[in-house]
Each structure stands twice: as C-alpha cells, then as structure tokens.
Protein backbone atom coordinates (compact mmCIF):
# COMPACT_ATOMS: atom_id res chain seq x y z
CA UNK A 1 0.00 0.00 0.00
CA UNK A 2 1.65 3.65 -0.88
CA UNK A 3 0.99 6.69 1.39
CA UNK A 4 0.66 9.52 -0.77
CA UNK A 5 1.45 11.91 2.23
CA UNK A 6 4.99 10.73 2.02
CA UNK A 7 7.25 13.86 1.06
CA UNK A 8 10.60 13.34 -1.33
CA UNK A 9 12.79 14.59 1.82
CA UNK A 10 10.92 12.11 3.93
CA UNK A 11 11.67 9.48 1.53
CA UNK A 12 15.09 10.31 0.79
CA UNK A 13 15.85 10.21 4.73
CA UNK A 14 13.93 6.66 5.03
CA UNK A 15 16.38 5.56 2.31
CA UNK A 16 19.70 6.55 3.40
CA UNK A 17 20.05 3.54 5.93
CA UNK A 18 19.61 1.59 2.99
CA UNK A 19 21.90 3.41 0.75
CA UNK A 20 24.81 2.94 3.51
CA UNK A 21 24.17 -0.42 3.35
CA UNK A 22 24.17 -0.41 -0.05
CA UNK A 23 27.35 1.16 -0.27
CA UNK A 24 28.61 -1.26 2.31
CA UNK A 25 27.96 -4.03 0.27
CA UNK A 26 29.39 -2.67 -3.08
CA UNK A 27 32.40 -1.62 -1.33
CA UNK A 28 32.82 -5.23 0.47
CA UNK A 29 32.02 -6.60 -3.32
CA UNK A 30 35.08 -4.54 -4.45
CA UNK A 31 37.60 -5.20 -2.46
CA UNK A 32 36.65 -9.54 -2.42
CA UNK A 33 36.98 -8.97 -6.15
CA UNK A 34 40.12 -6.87 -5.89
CA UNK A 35 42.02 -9.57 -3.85
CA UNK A 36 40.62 -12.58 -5.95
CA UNK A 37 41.99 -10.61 -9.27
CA UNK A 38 45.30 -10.26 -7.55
CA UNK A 39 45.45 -13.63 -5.91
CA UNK A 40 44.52 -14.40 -9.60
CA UNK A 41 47.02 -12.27 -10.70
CA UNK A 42 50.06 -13.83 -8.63
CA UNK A 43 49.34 -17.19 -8.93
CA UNK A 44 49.82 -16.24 -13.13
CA UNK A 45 52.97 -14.83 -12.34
CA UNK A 46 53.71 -17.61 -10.15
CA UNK A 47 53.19 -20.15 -13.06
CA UNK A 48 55.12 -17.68 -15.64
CA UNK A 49 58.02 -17.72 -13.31
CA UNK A 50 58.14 -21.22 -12.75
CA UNK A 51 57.84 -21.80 -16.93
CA UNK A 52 60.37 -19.88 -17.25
CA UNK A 53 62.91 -21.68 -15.00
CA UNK A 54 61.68 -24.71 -16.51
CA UNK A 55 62.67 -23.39 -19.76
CA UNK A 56 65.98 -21.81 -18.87
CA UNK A 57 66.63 -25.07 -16.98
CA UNK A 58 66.63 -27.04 -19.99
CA UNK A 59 68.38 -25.04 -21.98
CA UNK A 60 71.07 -25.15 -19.33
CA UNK A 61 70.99 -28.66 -19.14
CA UNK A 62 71.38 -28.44 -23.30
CA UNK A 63 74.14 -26.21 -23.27
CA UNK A 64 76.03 -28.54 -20.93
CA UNK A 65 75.23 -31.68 -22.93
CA UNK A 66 76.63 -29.88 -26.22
CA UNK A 67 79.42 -28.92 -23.96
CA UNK A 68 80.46 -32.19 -22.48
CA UNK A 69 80.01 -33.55 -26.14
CA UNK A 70 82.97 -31.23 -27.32
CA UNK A 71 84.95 -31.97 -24.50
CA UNK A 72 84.26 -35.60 -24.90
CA UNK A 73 85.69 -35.38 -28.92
CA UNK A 74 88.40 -32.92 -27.86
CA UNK A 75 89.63 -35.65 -25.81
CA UNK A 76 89.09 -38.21 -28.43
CA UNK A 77 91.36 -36.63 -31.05
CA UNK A 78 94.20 -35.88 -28.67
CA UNK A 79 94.35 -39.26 -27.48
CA UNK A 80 94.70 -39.67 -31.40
CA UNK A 81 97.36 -36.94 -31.44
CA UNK A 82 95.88 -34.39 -33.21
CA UNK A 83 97.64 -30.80 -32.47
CA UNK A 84 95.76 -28.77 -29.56
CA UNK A 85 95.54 -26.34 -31.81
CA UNK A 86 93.32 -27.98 -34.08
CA UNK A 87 91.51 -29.79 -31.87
CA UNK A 88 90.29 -26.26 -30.20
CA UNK A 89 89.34 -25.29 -34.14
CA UNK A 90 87.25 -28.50 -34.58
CA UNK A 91 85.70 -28.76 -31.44
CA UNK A 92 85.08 -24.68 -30.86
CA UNK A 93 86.79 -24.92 -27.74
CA UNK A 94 88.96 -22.18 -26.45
CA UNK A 95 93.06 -23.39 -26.67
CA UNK A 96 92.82 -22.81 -22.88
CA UNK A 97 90.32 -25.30 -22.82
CA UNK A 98 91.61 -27.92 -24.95
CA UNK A 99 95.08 -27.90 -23.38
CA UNK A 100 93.46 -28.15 -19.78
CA UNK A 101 92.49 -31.84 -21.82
CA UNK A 102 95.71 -32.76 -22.09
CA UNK A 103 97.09 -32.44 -18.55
C-alpha cells in the first residue's frame, strides 16, 4: 500500500540507511573482487616464473650436454694426437680449454 502523504525529503531520509548499506555491500564486493583478481594475478605470475625456469633449466641442461660432447671429442682426437691447436678449431673450444684436456 503507498501513502501519498509521504514527502521526497521524507523518503530520501527513510532511504539513506539503505543506501549505507548499499554502499557497504558494493564496497565489500570490491575489495573480495580486488584480492581474488590479484590472488589471480600472482598465482599467473607464479606459473610464468616457474615456466620460465623450466625453460631456462633445460636449456642449461642443453648447453652442458653440447658442452660435455665437445669436451668428450676434444679428448678423443688428442688421445689420437691431433695438435691442440686444431683440436680447439674443430671442437670450438677455447686453446685454454683444450690444453686443460691434455694435462
């Protein structure tokens, strides 16, 4: 039923402990869904990061294959007697390297 004797400023002040509510609510909303977008948020960067070490991980873990590989030959061909010198051109190993091998 509507009482037509109600005024606009006696509506407006029989609202307002709704519309704090209101706003209590929306602003709870907000902030629930600000922390789930950066939970959200983290646990993506969280999963990027760990990618990402995965990734470097293997390449490290190629790099040191290819590594041991030359190493492995450079050996090989001194034991032949090829010249350190041209062992280090074959293999792409630094002379350093190469007559470290020999010792």
């Amino acid at each position: 039923m509507v009482n037509d004797n109600v005024t606009t400023p006696q509506l407006r002040e029989a609202l307002k402990p709704m519309e704090a509510e209101t706003q209590d609510i929306l602003n709870s909303t907000g902030r629930m869904l600000s922390e789930e977008g950066r939970e959200e948020g983290r646990e993506e960067g969280r999963e990027e990061g760990r990618e990402e070490g995965r990734e470097e991980g293997r390449e490290e873990g190629r790099e040191e294959g290819r590594k041991a590989e030359q190493e492995r030959l450079a050996a090989k061909l001194l034991a032949k007697g090829t010249p350190p010198a041209q062992v280090a051109e074959l293999t792409d190993l630094p002379l350093e390297e190469v007559q470290r091998l020999t010792h």
